[in-house]
C-alpha atoms as a PDB file:
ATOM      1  CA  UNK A   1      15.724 -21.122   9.295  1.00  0.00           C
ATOM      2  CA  UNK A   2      13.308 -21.784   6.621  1.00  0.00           C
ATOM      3  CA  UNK A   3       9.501 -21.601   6.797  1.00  0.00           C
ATOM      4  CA  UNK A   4       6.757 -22.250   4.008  1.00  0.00           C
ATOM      5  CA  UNK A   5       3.104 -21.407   4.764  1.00  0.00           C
ATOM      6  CA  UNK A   6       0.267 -22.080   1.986  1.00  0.00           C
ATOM      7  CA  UNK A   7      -2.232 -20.449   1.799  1.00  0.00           C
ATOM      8  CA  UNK A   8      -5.519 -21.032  -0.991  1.00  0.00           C
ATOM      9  CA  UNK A   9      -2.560 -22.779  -2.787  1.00  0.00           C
ATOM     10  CA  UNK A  10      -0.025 -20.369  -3.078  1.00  0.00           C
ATOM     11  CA  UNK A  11       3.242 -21.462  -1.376  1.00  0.00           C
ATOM     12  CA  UNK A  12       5.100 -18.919   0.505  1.00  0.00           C
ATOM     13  CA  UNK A  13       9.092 -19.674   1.210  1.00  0.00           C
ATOM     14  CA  UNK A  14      10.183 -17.076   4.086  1.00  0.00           C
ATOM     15  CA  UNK A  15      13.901 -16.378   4.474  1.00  0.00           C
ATOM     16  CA  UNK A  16      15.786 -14.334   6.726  1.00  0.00           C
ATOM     17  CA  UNK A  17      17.740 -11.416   5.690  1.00  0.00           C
ATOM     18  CA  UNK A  18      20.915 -11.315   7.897  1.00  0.00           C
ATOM     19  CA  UNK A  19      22.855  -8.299   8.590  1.00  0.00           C
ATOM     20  CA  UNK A  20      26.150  -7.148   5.734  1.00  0.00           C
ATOM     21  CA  UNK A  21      29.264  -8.893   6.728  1.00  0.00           C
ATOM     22  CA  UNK A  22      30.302  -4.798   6.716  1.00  0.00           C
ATOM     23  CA  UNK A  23      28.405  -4.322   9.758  1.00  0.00           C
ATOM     24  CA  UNK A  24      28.630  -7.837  11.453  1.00  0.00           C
ATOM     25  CA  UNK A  25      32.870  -7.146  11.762  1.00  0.00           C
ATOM     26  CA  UNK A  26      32.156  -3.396  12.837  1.00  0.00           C
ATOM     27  CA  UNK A  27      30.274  -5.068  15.237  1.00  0.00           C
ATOM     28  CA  UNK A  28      33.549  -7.162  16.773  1.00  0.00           C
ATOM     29  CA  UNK A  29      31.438 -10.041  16.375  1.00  0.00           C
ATOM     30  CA  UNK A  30      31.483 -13.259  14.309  1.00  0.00           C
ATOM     31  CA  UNK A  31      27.835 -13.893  14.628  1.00  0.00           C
ATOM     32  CA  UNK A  32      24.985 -12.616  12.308  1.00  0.00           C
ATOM     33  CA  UNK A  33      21.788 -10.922  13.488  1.00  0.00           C
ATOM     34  CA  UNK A  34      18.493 -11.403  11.539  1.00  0.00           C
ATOM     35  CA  UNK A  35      17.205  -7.591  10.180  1.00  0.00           C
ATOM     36  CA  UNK A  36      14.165  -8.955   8.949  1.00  0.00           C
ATOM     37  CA  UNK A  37      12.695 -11.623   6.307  1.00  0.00           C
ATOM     38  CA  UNK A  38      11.461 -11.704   2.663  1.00  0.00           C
ATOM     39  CA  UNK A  39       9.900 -14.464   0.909  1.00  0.00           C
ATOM     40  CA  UNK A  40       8.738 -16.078  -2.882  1.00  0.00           C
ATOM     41  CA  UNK A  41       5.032 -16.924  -3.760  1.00  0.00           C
ATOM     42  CA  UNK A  42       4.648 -19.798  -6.042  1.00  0.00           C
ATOM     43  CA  UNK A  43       1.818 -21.598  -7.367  1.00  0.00           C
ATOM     44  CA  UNK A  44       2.017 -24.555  -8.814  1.00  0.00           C
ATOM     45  CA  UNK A  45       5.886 -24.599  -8.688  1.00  0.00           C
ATOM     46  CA  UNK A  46       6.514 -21.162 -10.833  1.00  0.00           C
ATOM     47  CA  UNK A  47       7.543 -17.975  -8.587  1.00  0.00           C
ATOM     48  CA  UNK A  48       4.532 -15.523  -9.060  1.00  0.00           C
ATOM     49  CA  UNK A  49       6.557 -12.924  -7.435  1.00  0.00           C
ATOM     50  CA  UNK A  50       9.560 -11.700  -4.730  1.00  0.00           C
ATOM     51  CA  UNK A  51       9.510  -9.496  -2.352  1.00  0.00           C
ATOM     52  CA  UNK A  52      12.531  -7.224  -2.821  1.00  0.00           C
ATOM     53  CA  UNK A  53      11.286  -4.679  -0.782  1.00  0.00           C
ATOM     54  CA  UNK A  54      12.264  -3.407   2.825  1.00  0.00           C
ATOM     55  CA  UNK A  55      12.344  -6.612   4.753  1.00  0.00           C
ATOM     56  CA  UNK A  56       9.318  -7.624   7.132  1.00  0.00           C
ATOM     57  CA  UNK A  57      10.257  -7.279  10.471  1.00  0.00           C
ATOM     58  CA  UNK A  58       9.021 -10.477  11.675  1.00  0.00           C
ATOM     59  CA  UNK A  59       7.898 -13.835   9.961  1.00  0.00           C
ATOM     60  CA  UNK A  60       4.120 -13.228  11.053  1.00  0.00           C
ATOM     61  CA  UNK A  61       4.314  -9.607   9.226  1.00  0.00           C
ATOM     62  CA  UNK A  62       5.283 -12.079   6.133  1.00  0.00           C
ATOM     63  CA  UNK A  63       2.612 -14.387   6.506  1.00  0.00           C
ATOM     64  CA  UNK A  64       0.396 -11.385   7.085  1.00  0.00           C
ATOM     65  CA  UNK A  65       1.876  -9.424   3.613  1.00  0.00           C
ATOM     66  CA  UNK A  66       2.040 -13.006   1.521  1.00  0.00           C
ATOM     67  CA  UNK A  67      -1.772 -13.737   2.796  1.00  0.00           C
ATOM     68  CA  UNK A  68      -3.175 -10.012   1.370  1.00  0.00           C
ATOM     69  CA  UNK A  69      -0.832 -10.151  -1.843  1.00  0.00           C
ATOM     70  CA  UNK A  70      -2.968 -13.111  -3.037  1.00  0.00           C
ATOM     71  CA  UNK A  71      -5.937 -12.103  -1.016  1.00  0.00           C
ATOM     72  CA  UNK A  72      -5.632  -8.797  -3.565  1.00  0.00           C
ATOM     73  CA  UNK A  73      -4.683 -10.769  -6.823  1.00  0.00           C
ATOM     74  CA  UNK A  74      -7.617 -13.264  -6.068  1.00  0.00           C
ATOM     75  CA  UNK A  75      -9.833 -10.411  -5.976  1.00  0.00           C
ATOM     76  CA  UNK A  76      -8.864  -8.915  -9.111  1.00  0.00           C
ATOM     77  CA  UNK A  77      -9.632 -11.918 -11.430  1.00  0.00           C
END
């Protein structure tokens, strides 16, 4: 599952980060669990930057982190 939000033209492209195959077959089970999401701000097609931090826990703590990233590099300029 893929989302992109825009937001005062920045594109935001939210991934999932799913769980280490390591700990999916310690598990017993086949299936992999969602830990969290990270995403990639663009503008104008060219990646302004990742997100390689912890990941978000939800996709609305993205939107909410993407929003004040270029909220904050709007300001500066």
């Amino acid at each position: 599952m893929t989302m992109i939000h825009v937001y005062k033209g920045y594109l935001a492209l939210i991934l999932p980060e799913m769980e280490s195959t390591e700990s999916r077959l310690a598990r017993g089970d086949w299936r992999s669990r969602i830990v969290g999401y990270r995403y990639t701000a663009r503008y104008r097609g060219r990646i302004c930057f990742l997100v390689d931090d912890e990941p978000l826990p939800s996709v609305e703590d993205a939107i909410t982190d993407f929003e004040n990233r270029i909220d904050a590099i709007l300001d500066s300029l």
